[in-house]
C-alpha atoms as a PDB file:
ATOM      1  CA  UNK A   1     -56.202  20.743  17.104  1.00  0.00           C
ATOM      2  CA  UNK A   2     -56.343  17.295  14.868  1.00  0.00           C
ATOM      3  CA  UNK A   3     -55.067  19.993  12.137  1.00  0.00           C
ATOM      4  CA  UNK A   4     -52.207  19.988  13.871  1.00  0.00           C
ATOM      5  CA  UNK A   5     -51.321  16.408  15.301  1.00  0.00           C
ATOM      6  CA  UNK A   6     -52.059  15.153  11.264  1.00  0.00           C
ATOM      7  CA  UNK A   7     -49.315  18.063   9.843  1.00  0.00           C
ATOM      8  CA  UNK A   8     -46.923  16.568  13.069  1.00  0.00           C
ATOM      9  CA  UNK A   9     -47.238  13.178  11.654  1.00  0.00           C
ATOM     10  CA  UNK A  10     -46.242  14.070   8.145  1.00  0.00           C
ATOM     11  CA  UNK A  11     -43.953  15.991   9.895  1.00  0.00           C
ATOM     12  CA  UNK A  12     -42.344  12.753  11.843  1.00  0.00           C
ATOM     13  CA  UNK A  13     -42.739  11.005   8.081  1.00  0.00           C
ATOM     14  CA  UNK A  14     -41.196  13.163   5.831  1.00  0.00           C
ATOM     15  CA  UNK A  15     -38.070  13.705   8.645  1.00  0.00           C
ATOM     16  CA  UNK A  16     -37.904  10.005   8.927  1.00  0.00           C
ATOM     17  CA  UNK A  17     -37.553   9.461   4.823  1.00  0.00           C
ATOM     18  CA  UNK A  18     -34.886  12.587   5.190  1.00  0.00           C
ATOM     19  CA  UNK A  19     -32.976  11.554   7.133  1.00  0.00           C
ATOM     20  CA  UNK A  20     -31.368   8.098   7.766  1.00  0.00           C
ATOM     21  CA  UNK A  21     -28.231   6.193   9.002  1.00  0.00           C
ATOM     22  CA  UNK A  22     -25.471   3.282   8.950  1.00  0.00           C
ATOM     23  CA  UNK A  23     -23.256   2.124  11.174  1.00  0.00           C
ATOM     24  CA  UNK A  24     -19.577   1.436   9.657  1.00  0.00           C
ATOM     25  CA  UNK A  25     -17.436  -1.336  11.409  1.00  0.00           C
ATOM     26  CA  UNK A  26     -13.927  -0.114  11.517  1.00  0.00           C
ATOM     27  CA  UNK A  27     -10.937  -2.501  11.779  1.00  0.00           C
ATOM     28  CA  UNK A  28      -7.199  -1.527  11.883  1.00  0.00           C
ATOM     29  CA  UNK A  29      -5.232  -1.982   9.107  1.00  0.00           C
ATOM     30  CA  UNK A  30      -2.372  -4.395  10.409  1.00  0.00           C
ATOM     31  CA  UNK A  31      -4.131  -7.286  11.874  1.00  0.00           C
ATOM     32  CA  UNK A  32      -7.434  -6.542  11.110  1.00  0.00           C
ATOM     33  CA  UNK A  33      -8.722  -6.124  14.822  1.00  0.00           C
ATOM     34  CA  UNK A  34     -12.324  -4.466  15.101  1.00  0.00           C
ATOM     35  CA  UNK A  35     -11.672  -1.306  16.886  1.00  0.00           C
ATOM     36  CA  UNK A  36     -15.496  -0.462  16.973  1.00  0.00           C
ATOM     37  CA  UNK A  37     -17.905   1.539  15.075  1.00  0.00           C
ATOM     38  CA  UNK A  38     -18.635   4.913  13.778  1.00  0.00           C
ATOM     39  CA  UNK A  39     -22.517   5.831  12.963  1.00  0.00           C
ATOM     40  CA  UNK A  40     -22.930   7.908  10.133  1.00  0.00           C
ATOM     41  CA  UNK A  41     -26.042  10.285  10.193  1.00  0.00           C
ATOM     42  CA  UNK A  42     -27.751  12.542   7.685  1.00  0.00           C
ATOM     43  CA  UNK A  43     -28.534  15.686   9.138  1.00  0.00           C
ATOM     44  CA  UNK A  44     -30.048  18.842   8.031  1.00  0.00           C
ATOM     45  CA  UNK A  45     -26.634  20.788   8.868  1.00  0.00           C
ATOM     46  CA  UNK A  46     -24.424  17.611   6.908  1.00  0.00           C
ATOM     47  CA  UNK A  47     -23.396  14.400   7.243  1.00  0.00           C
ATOM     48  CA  UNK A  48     -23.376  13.673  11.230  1.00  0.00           C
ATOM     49  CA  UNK A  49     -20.467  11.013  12.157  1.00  0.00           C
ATOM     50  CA  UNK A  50     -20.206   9.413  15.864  1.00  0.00           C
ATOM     51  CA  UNK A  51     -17.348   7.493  16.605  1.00  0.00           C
ATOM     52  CA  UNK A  52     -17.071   4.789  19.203  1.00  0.00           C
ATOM     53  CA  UNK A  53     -13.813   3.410  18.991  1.00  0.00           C
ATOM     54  CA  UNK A  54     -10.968   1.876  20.999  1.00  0.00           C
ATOM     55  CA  UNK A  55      -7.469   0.713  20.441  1.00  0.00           C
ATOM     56  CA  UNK A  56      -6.442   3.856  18.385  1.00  0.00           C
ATOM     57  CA  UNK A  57      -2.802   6.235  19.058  1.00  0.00           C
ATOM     58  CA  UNK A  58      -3.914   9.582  21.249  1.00  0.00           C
ATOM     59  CA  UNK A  59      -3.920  12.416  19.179  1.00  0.00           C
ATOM     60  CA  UNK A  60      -5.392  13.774  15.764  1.00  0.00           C
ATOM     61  CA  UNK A  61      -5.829  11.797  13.165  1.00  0.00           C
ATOM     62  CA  UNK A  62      -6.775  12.278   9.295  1.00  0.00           C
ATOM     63  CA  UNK A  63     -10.154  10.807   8.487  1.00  0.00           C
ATOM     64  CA  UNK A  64     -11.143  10.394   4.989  1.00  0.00           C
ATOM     65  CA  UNK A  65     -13.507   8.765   3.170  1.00  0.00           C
ATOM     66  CA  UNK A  66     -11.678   6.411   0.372  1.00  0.00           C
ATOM     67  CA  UNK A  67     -13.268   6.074  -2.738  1.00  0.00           C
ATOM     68  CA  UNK A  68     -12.869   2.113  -3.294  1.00  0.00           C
ATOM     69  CA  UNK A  69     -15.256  -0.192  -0.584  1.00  0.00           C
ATOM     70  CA  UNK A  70     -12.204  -2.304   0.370  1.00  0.00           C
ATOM     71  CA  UNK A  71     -10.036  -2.484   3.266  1.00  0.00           C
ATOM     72  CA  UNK A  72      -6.992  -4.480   1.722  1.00  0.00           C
ATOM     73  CA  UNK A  73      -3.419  -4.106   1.344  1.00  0.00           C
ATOM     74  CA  UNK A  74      -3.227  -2.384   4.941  1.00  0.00           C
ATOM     75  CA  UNK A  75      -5.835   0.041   3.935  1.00  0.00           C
ATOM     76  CA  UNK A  76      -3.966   0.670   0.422  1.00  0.00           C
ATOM     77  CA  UNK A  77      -6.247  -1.246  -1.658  1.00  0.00           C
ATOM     78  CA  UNK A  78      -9.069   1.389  -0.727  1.00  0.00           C
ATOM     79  CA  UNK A  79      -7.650   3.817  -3.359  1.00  0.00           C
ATOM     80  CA  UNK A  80      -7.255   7.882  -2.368  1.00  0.00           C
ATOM     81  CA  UNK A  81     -10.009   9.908  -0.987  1.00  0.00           C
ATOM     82  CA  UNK A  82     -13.415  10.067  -2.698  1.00  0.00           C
ATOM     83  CA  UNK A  83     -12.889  12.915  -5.538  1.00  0.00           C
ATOM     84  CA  UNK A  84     -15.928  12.549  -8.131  1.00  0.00           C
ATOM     85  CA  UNK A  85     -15.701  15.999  -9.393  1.00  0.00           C
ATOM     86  CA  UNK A  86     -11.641  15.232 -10.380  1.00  0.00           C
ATOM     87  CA  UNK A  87     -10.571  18.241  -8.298  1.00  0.00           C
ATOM     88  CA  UNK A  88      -7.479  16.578  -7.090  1.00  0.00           C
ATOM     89  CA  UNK A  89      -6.619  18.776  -4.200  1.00  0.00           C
ATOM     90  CA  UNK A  90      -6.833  18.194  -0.238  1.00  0.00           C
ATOM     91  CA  UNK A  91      -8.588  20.765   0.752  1.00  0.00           C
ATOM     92  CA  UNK A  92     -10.330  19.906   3.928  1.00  0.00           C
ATOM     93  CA  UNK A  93     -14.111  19.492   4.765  1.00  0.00           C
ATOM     94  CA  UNK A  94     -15.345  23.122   4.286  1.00  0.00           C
ATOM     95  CA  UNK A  95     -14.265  23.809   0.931  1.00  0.00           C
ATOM     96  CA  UNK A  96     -15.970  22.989  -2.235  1.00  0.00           C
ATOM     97  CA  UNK A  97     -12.996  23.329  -4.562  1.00  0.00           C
ATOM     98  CA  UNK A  98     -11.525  19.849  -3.172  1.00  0.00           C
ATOM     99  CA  UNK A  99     -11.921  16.096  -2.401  1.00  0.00           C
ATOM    100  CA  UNK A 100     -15.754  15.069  -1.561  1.00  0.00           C
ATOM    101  CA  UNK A 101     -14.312  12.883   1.061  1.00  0.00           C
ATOM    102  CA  UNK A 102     -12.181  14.808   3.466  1.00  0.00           C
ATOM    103  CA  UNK A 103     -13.756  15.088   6.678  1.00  0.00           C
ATOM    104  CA  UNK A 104     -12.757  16.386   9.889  1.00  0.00           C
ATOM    105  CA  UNK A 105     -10.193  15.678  12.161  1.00  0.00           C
ATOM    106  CA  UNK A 106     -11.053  12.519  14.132  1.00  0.00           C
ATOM    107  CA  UNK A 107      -9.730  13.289  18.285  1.00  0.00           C
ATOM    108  CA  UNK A 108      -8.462   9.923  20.062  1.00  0.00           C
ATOM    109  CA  UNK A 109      -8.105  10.735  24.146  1.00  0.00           C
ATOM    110  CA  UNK A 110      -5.381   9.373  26.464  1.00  0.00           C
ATOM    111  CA  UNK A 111      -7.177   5.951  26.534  1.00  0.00           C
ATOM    112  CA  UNK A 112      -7.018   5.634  22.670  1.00  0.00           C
ATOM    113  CA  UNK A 113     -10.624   6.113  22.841  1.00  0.00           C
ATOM    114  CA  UNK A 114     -12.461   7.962  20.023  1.00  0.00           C
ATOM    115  CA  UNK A 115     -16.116   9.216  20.992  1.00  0.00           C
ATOM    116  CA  UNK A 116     -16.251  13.051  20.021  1.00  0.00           C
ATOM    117  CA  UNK A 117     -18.929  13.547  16.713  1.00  0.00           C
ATOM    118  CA  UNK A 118     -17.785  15.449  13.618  1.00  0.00           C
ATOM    119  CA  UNK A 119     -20.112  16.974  11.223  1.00  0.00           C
ATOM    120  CA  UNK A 120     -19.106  17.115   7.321  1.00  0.00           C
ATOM    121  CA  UNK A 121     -21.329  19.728   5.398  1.00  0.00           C
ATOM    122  CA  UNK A 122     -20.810  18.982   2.066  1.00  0.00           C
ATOM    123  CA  UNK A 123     -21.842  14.989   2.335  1.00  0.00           C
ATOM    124  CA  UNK A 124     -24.836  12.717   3.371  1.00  0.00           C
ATOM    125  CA  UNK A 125     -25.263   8.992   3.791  1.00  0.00           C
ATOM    126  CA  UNK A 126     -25.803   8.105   0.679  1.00  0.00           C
ATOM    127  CA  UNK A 127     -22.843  10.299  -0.493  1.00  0.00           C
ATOM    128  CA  UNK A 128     -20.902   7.608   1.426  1.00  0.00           C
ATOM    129  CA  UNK A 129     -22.174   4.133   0.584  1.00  0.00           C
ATOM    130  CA  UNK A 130     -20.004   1.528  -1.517  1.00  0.00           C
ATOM    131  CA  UNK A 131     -17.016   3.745  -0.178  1.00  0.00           C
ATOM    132  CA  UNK A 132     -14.716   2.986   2.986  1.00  0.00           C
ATOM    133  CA  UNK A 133     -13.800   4.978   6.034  1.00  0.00           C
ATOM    134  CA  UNK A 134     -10.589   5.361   7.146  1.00  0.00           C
ATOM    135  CA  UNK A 135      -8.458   6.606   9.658  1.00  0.00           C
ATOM    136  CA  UNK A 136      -4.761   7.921   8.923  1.00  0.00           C
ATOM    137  CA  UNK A 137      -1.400   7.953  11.874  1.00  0.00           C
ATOM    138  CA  UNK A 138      -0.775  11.618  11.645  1.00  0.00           C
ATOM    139  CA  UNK A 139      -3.211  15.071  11.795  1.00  0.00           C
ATOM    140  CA  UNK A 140      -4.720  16.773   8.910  1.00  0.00           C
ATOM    141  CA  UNK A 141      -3.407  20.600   8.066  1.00  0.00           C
ATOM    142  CA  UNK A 142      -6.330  20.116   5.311  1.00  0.00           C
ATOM    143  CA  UNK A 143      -4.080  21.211   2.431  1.00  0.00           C
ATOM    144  CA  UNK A 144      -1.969  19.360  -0.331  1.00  0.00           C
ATOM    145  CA  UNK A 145       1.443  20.397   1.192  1.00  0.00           C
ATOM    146  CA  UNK A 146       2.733  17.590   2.269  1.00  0.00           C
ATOM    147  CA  UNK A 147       0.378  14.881   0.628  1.00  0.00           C
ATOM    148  CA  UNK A 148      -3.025  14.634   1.909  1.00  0.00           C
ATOM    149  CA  UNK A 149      -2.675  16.824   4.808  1.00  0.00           C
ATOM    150  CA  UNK A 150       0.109  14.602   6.439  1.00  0.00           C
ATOM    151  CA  UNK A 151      -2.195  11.838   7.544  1.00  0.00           C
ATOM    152  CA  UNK A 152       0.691   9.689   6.763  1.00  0.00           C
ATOM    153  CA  UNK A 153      -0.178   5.864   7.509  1.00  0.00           C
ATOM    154  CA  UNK A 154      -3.708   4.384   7.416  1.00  0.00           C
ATOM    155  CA  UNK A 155      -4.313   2.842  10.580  1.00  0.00           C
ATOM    156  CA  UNK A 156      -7.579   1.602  10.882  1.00  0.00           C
ATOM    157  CA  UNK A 157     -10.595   1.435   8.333  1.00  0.00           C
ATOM    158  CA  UNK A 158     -14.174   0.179   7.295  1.00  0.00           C
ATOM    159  CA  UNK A 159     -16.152  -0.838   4.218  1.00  0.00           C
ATOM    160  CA  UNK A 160     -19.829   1.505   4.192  1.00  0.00           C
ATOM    161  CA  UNK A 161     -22.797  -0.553   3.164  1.00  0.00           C
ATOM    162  CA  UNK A 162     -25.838  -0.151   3.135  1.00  0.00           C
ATOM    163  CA  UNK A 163     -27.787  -1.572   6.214  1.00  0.00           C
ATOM    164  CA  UNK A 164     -31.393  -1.965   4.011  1.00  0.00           C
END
């Protein structure tokens, strides 16, 4: 029986040290209002990330991670979407052949309110730091035709750091 509780505990340890999280302040883009947070999570199925956010247009939006940690220029100065193996194609989160930083559709309700988790596969917290989060007007078809999926806009964003 102690057998047991001691491989739990390493258990508990090792999932601890796995795993970990940060929470990203998001601001929009004209203004630079705090809309809320989103909580990014390591998982074991992919990077885990929970939105709370208010103030946003209903709909779909593109979400992206940017590759520059900056929020300036009305979201411009944050560069295009994190690409470190130079694919240079939009291919959406579930294919390896494109950017490293799309991510799934972000869903705001009738209240502008954005609550409703999306899991990207192919990334993990520390993927993501000294990078920025943002948020685009328009949907996400998840292909290069038109640009970027036809997020359009980028309406709200946040810098990832590290919370150690």
């Amino acid at each position: 029986m102690n057998y047991f509780r001691v491989i739990g505990f390493f258990g508990c340890l090792l999932t601890t040290a796995l795993f970990s999280d940060v929470t990203i302040s998001m601001y929009s883009t004209s203004g630079n209002q705090m809309i809320g947070t989103i909580k990014a999570s390591d998982t074991a199925f992919g990077l885990m990330l929970t939105p709370n956010l208010s103030h946003l247009p209903p709909g779909v939006h593109g979400f992206h991670v940017h590759d520059k940690p900056t929020c300036g220029e009305e979201g411009m100065a944050a560069g295009g979407h994190l690409d470190p193996a130079h694919t240079e194609k939009h291919l959406g989160p579930y294919n390896d052949d494109g950017h490293l930083g799309d991510l799934p559709v972000i869903i705001v309700d009738q209240n502008g309110n954005a609550t409703m988790p999306v899991l990207a596969p192919r990334l993990n917290v520390a993927d993501i730091l000294g990078h920025s989060l943002m948020i685009h007007e328009g949907g996400d078809n998840y292909s290069d035709q038109p640009a970027n999926g036809g997020g359009g806009k980028r309406i709200a964003c946040g810098v990832i750091q590290s919370e150690e």
